[in-house]
PDB file of N, CA and C in Angstrom:
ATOM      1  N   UNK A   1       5.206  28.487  21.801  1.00  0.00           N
ATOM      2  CA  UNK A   1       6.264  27.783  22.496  1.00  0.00           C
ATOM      3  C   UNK A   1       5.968  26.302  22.484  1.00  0.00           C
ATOM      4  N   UNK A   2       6.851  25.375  22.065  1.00  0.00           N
ATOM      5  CA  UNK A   2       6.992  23.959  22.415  1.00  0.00           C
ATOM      6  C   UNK A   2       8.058  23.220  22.508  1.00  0.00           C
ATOM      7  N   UNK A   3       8.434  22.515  23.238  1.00  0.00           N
ATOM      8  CA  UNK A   3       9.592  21.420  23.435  1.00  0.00           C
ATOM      9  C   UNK A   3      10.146  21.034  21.852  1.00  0.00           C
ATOM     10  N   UNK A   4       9.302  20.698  20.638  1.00  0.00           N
ATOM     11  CA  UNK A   4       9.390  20.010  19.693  1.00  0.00           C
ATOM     12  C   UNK A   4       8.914  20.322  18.714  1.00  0.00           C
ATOM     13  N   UNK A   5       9.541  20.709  17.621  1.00  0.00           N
ATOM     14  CA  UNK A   5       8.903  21.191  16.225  1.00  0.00           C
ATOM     15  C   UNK A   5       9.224  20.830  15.064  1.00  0.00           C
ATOM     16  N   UNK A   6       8.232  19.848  14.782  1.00  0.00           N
ATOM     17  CA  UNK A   6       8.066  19.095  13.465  1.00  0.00           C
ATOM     18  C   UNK A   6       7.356  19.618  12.175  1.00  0.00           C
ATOM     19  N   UNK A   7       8.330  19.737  10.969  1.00  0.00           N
ATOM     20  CA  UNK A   7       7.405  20.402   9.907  1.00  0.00           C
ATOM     21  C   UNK A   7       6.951  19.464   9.042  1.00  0.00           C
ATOM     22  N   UNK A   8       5.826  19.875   8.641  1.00  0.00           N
ATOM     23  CA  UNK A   8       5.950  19.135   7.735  1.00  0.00           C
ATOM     24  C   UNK A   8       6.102  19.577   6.422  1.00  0.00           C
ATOM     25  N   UNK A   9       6.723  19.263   4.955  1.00  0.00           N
ATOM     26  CA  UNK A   9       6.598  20.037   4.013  1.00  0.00           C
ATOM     27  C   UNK A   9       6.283  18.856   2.505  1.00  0.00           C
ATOM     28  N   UNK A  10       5.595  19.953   2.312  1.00  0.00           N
ATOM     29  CA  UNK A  10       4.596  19.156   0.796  1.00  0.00           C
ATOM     30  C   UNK A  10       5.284  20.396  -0.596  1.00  0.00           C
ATOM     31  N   UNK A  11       6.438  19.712  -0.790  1.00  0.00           N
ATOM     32  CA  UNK A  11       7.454  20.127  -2.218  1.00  0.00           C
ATOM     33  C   UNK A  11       8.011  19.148  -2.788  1.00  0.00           C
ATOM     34  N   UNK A  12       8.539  19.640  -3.755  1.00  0.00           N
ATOM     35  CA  UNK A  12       9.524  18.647  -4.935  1.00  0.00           C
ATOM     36  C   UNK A  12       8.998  18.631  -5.998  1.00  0.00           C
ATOM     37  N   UNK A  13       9.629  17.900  -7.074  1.00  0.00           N
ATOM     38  CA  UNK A  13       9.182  16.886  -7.931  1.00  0.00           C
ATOM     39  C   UNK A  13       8.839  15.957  -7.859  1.00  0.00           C
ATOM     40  N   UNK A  14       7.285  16.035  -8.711  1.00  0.00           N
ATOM     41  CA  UNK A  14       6.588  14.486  -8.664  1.00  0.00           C
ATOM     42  C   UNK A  14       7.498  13.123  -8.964  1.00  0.00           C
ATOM     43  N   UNK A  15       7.747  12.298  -8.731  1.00  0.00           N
ATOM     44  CA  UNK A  15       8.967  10.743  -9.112  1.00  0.00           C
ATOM     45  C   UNK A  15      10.243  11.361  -9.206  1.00  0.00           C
ATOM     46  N   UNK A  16      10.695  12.220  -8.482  1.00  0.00           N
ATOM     47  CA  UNK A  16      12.526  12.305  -8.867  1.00  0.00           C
ATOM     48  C   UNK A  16      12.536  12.302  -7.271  1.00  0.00           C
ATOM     49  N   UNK A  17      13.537  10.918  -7.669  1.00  0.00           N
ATOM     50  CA  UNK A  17      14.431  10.811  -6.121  1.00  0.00           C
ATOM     51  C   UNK A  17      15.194  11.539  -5.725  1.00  0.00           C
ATOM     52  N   UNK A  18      15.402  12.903  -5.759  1.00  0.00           N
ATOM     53  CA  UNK A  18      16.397  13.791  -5.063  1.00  0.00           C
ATOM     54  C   UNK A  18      15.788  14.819  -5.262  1.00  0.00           C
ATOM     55  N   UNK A  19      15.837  15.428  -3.847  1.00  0.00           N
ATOM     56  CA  UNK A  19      15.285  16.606  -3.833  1.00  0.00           C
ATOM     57  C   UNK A  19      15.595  17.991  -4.511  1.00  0.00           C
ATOM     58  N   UNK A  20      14.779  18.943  -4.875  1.00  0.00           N
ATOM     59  CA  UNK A  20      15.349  19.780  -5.270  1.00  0.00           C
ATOM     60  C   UNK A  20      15.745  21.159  -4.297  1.00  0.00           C
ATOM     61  N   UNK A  21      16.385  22.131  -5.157  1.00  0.00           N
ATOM     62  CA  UNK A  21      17.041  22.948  -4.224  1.00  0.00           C
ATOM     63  C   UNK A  21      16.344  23.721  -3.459  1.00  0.00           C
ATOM     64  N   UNK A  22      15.315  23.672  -3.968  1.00  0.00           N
ATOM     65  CA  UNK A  22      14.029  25.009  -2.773  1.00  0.00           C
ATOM     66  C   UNK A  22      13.653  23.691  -2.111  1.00  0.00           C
ATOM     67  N   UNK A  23      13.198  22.686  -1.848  1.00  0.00           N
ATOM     68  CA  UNK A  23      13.481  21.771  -1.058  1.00  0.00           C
ATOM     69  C   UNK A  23      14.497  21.616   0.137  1.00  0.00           C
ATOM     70  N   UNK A  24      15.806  21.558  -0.550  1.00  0.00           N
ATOM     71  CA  UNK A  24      16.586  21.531   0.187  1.00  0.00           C
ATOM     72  C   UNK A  24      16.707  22.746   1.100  1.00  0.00           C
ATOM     73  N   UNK A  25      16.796  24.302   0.717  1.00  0.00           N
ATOM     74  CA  UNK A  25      16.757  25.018   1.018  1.00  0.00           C
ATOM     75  C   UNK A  25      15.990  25.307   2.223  1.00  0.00           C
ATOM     76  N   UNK A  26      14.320  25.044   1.908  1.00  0.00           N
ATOM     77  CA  UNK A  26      13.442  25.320   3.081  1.00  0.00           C
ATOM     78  C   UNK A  26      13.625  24.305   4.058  1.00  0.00           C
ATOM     79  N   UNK A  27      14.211  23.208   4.178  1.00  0.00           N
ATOM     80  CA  UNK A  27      14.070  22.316   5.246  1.00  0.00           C
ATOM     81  C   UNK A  27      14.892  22.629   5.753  1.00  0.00           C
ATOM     82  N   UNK A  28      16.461  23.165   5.188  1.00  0.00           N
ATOM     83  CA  UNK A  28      17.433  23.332   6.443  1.00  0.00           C
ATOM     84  C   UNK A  28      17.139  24.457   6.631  1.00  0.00           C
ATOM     85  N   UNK A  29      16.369  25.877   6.062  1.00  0.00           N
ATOM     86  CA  UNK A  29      15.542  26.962   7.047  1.00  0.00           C
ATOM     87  C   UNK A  29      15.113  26.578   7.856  1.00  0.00           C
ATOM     88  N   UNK A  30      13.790  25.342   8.001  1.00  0.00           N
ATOM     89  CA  UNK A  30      13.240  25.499   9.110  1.00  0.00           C
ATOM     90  C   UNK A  30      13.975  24.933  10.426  1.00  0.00           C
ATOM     91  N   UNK A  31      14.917  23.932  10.249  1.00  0.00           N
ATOM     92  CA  UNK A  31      16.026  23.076  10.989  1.00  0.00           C
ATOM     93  C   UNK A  31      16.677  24.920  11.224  1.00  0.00           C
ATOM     94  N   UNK A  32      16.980  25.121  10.903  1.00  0.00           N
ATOM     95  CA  UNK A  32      18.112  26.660  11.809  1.00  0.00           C
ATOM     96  C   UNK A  32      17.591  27.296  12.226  1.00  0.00           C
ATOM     97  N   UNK A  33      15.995  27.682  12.079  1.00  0.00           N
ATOM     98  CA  UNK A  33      14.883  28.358  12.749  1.00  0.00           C
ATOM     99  C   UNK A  33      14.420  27.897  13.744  1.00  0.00           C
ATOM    100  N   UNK A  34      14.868  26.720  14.131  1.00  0.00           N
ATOM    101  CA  UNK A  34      14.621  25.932  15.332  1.00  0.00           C
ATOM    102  C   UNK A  34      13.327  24.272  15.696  1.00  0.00           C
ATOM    103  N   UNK A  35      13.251  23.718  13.992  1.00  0.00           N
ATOM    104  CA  UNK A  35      12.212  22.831  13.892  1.00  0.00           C
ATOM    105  C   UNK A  35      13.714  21.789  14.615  1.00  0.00           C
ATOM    106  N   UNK A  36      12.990  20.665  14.835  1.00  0.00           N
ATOM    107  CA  UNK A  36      13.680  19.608  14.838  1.00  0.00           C
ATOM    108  C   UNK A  36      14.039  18.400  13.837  1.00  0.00           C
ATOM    109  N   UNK A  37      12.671  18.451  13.823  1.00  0.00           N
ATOM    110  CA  UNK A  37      12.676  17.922  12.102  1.00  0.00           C
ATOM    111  C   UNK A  37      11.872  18.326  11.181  1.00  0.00           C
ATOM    112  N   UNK A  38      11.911  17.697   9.983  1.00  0.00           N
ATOM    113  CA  UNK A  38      11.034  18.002   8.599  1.00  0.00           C
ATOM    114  C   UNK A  38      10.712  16.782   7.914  1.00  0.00           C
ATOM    115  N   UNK A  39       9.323  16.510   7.952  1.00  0.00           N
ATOM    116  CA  UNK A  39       8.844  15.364   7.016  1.00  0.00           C
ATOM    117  C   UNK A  39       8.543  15.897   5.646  1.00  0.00           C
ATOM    118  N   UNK A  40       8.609  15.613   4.993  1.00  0.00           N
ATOM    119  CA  UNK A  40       8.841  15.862   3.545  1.00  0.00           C
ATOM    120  C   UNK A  40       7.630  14.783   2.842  1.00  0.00           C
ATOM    121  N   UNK A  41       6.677  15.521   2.129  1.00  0.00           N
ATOM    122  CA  UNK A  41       5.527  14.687   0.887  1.00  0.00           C
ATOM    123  C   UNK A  41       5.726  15.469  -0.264  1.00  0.00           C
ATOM    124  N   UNK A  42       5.126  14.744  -1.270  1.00  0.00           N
ATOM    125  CA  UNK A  42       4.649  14.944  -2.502  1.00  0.00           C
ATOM    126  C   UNK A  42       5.741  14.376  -3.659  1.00  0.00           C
ATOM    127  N   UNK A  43       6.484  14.334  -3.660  1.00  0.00           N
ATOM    128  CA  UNK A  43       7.154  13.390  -5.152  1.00  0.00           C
ATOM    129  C   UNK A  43       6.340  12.214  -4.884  1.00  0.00           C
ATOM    130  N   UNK A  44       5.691  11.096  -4.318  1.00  0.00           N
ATOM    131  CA  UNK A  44       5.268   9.987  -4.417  1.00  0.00           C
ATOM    132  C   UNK A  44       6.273   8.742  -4.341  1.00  0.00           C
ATOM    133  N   UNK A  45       7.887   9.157  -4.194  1.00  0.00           N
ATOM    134  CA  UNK A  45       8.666   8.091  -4.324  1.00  0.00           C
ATOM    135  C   UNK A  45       9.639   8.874  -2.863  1.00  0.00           C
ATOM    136  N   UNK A  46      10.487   8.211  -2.813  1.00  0.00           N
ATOM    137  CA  UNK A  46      11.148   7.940  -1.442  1.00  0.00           C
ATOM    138  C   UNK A  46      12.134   8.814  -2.448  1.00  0.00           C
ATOM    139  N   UNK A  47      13.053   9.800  -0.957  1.00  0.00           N
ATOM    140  CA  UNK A  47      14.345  10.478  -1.387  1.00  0.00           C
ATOM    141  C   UNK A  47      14.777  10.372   0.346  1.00  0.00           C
ATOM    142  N   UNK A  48      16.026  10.470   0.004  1.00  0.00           N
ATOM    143  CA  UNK A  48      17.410  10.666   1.300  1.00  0.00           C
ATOM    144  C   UNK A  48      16.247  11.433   2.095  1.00  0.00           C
ATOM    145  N   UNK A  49      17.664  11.072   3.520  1.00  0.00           N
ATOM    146  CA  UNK A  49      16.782  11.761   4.651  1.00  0.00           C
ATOM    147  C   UNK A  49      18.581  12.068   5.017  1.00  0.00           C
ATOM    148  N   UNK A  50      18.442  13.244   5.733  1.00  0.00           N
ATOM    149  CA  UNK A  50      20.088  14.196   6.169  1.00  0.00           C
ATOM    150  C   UNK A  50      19.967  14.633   7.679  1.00  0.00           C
ATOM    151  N   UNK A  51      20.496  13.786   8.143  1.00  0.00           N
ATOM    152  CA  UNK A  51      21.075  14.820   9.851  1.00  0.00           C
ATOM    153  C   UNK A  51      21.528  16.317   9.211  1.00  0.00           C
ATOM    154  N   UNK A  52      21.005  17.086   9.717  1.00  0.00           N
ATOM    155  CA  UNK A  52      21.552  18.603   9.998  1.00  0.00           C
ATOM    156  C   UNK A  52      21.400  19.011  10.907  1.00  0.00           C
ATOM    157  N   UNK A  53      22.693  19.972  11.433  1.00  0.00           N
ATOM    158  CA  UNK A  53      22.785  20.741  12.321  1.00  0.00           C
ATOM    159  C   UNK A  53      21.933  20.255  13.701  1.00  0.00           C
ATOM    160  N   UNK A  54      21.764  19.269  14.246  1.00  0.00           N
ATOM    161  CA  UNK A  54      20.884  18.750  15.376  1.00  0.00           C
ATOM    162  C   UNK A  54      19.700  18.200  15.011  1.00  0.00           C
ATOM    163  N   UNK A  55      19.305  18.270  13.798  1.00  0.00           N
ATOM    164  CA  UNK A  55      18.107  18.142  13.548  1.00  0.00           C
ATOM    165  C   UNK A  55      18.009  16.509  12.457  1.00  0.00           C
ATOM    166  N   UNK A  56      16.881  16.697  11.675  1.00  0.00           N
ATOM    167  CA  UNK A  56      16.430  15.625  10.588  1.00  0.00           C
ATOM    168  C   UNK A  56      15.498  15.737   9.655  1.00  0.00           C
ATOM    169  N   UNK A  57      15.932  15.812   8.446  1.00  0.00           N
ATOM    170  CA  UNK A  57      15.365  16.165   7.282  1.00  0.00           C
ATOM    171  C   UNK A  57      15.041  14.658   6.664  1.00  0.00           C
ATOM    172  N   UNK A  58      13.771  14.702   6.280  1.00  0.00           N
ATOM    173  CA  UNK A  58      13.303  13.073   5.944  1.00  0.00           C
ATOM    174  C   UNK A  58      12.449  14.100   4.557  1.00  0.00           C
ATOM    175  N   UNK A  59      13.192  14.094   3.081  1.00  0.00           N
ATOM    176  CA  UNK A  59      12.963  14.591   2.258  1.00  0.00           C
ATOM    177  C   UNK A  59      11.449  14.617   1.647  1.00  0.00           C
ATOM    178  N   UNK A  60      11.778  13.314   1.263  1.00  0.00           N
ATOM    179  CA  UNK A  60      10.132  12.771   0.740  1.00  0.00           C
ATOM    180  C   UNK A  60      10.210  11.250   1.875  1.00  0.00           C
ATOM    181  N   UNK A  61       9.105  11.237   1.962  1.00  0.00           N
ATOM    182  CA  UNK A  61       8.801   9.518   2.835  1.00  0.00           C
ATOM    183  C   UNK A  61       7.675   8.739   1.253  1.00  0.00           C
ATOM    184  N   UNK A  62       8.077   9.235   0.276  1.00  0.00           N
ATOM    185  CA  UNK A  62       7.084   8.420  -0.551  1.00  0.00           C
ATOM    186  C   UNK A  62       5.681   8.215  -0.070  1.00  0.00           C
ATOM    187  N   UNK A  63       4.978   7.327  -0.508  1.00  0.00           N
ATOM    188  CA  UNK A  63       3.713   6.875  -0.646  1.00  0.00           C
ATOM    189  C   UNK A  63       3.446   5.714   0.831  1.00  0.00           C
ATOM    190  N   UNK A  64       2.197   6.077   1.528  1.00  0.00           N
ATOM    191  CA  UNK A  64       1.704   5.332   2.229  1.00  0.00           C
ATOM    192  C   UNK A  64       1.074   4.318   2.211  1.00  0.00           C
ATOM    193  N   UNK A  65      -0.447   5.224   1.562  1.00  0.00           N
ATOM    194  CA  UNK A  65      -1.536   4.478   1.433  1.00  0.00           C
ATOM    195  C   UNK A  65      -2.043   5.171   0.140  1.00  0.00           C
ATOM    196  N   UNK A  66      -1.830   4.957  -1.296  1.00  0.00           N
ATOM    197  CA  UNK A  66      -1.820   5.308  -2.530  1.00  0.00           C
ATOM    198  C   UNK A  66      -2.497   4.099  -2.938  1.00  0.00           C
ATOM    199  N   UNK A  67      -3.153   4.669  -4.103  1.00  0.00           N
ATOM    200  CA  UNK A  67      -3.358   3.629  -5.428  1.00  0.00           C
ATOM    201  C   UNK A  67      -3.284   3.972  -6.768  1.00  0.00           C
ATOM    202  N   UNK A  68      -2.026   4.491  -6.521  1.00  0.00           N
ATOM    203  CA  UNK A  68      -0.707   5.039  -7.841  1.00  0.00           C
ATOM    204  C   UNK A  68      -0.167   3.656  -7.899  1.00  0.00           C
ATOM    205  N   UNK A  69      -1.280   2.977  -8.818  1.00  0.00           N
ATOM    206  CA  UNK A  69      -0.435   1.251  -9.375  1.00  0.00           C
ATOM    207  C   UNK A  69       0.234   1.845 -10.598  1.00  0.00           C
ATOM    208  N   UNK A  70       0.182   2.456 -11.066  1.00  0.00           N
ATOM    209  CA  UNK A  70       0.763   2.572 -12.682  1.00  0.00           C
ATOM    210  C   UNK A  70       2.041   2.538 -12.577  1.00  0.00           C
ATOM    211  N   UNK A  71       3.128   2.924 -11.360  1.00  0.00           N
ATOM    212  CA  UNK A  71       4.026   2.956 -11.236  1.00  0.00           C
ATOM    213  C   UNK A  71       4.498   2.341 -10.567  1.00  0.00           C
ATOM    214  N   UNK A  72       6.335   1.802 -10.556  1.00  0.00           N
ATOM    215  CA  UNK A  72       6.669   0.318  -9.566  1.00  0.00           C
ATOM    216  C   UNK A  72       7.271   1.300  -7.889  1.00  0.00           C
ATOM    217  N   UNK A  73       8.048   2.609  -8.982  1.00  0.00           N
ATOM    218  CA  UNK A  73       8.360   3.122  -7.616  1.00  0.00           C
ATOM    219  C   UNK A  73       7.799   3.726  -6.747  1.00  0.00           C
ATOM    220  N   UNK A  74       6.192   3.546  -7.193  1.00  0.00           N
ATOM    221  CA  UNK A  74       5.492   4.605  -5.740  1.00  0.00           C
ATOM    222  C   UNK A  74       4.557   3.242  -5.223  1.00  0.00           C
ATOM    223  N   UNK A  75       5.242   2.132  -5.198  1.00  0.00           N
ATOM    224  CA  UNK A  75       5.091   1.223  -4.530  1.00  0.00           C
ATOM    225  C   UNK A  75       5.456   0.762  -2.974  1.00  0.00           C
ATOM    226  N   UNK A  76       6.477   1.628  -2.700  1.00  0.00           N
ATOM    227  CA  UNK A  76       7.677   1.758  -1.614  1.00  0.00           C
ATOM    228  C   UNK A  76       7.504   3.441  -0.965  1.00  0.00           C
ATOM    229  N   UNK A  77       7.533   3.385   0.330  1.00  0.00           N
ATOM    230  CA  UNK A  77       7.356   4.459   1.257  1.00  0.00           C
ATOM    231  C   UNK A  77       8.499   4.015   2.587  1.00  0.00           C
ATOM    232  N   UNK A  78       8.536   5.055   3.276  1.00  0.00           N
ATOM    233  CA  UNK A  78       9.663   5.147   4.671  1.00  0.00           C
ATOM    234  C   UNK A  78       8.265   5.448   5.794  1.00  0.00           C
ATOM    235  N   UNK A  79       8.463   4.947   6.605  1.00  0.00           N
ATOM    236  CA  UNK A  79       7.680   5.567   8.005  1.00  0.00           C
ATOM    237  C   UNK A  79       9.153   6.326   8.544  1.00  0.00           C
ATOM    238  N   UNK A  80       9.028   7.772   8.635  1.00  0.00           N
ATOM    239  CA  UNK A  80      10.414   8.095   9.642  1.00  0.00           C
ATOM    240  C   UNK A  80      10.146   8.269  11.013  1.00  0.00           C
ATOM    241  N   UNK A  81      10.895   7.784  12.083  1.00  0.00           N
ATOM    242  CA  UNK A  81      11.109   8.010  13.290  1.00  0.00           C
ATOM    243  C   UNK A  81      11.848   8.374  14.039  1.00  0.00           C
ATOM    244  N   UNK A  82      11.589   9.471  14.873  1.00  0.00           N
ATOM    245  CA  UNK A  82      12.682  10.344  15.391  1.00  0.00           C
ATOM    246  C   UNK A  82      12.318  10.026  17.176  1.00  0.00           C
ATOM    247  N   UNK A  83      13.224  10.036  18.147  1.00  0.00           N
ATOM    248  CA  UNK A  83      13.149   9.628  19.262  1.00  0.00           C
ATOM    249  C   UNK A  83      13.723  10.932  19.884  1.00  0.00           C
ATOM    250  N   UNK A  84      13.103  11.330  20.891  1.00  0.00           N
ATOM    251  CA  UNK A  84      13.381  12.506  21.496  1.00  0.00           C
ATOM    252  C   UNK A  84      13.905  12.286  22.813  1.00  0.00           C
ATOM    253  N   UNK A  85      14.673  13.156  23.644  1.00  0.00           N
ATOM    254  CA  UNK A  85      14.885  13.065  25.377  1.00  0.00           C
ATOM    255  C   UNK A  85      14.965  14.481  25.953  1.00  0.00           C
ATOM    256  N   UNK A  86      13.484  14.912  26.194  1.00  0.00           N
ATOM    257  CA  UNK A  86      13.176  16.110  27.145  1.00  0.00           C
ATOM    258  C   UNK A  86      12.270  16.716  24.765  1.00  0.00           C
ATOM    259  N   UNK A  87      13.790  17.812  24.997  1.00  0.00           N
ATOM    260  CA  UNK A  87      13.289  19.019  23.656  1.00  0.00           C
ATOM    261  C   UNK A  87      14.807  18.164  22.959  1.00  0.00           C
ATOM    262  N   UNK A  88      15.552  17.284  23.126  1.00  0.00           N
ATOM    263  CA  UNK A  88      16.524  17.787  22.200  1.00  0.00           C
ATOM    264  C   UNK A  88      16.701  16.124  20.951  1.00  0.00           C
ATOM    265  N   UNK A  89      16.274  15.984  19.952  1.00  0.00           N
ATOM    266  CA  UNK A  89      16.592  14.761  19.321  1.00  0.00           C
ATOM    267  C   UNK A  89      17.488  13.844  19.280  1.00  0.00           C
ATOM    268  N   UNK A  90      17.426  12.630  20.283  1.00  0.00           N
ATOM    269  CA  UNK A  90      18.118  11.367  20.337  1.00  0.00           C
ATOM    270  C   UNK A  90      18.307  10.990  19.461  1.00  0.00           C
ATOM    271  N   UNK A  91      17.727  10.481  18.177  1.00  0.00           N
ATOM    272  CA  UNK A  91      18.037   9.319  17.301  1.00  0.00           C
ATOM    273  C   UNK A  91      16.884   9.325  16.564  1.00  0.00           C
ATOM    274  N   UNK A  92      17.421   8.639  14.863  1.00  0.00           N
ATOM    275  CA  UNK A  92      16.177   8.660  14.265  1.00  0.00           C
ATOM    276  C   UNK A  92      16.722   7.982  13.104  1.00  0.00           C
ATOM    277  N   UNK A  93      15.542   6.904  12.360  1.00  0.00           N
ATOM    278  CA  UNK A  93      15.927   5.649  11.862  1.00  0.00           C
ATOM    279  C   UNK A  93      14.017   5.637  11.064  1.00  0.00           C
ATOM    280  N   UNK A  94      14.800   5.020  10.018  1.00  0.00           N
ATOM    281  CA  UNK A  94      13.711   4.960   8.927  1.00  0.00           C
ATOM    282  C   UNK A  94      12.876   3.317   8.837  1.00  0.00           C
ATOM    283  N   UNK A  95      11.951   3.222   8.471  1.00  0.00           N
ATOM    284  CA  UNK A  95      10.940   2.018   8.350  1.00  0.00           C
ATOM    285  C   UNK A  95      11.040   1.735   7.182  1.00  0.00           C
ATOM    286  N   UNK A  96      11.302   0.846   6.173  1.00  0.00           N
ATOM    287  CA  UNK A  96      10.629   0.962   4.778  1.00  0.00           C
ATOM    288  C   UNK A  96       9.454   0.420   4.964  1.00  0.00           C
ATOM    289  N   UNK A  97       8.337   0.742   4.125  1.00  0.00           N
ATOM    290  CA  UNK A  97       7.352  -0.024   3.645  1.00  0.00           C
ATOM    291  C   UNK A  97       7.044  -0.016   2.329  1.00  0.00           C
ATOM    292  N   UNK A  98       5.930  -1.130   1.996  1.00  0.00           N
ATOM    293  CA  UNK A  98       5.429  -1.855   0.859  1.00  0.00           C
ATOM    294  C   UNK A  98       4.809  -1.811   0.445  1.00  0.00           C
ATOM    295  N   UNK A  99       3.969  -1.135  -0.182  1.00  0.00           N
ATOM    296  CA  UNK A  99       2.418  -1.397  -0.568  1.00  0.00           C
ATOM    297  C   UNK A  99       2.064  -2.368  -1.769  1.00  0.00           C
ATOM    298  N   UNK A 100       0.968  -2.847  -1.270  1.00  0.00           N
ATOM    299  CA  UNK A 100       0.651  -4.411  -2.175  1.00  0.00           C
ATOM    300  C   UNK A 100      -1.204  -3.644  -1.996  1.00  0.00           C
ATOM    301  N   UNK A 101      -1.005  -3.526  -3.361  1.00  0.00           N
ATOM    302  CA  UNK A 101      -2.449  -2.903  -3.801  1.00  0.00           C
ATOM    303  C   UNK A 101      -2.737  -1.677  -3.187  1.00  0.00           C
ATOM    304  N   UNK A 102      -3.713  -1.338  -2.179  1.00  0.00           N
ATOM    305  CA  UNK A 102      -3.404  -0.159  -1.566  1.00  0.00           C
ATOM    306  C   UNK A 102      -3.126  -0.051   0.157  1.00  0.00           C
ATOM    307  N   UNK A 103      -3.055  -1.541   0.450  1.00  0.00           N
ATOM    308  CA  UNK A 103      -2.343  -1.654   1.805  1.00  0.00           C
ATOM    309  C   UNK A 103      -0.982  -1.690   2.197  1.00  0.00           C
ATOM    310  N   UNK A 104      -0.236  -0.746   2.919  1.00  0.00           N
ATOM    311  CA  UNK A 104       0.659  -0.439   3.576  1.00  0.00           C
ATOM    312  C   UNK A 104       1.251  -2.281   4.665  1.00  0.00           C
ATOM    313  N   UNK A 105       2.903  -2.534   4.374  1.00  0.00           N
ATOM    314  CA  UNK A 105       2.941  -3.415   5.331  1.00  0.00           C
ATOM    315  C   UNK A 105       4.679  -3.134   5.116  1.00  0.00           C
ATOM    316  N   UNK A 106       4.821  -3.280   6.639  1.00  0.00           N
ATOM    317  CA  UNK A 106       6.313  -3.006   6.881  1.00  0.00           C
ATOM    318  C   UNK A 106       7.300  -3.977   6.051  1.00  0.00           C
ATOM    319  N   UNK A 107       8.356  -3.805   5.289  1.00  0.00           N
ATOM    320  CA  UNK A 107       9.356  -4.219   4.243  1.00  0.00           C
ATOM    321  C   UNK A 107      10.577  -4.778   5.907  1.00  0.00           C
ATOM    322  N   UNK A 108      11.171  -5.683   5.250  1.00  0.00           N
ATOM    323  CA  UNK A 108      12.111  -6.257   5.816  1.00  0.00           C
ATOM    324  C   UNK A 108      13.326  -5.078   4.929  1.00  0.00           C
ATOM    325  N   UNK A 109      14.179  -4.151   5.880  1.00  0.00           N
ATOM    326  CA  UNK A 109      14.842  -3.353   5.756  1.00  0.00           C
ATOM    327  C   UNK A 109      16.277  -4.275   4.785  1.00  0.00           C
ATOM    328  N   UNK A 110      16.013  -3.029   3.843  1.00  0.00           N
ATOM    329  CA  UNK A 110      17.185  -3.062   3.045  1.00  0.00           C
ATOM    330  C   UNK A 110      18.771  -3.153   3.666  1.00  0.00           C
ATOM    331  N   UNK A 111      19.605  -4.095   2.937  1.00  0.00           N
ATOM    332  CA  UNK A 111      21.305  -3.236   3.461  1.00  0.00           C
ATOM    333  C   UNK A 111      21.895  -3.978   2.349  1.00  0.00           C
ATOM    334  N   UNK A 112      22.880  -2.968   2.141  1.00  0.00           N
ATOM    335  CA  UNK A 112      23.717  -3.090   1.604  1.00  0.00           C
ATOM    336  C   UNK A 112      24.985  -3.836   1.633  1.00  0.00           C
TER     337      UNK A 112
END
């Protein structure tokens, strides 16, 4: 039993920005099974994050603290944050970050 249940899940494809379907699949399982959210690793690059059903699916958050230089896009990572009140999820809003060699530093957020 807990107020709050966060998964975490380590799937996908390595560098493809969109998740795939057993991806997709198991996160909105665990979101209808009653997680709240799902952090999502392993492609090394950043993919969508989806409100469902009450919940929050943060696919891949990319790379943190890597020293995968060979590549430009696993340069860039999300910190995700989800804000709670009591058990039920308020709100939730993404960080970008930067990595410059193998230190992590918060990105001045993108818009469009």
């Amino acid at each position: 039993r807990s107020d709050v249940v966060i998964v975490s899940m380590h799937a996908g494809a390595e560098y493809s920005e969109k998740p795939t379907g057993r991806q997709v699949e198991f996160a909105r399982a665990a979101i209808e099974a009653g997680a709240s959210a799902v952090a999502g690793h392993h492609p090394h690059v950043t993919q969508p994050v989806e409100a469902y059903a009450g919940g929050v699916i943060f696919y891949s958050l990319g790379n943190l603290v890597f020293d995968q230089m060979h590549r430009q896009d696993t340069q860039r990572g999300l910190i995700g944050e989800a804000l709670f009140r009591d058990a039920k999820l308020e709100s939730w809003r993404t960080h970008p970050v930067r990595i410059r060699g193998v230190v992590p530093e918060l990105a001045e957020a993108e818009t469009s």
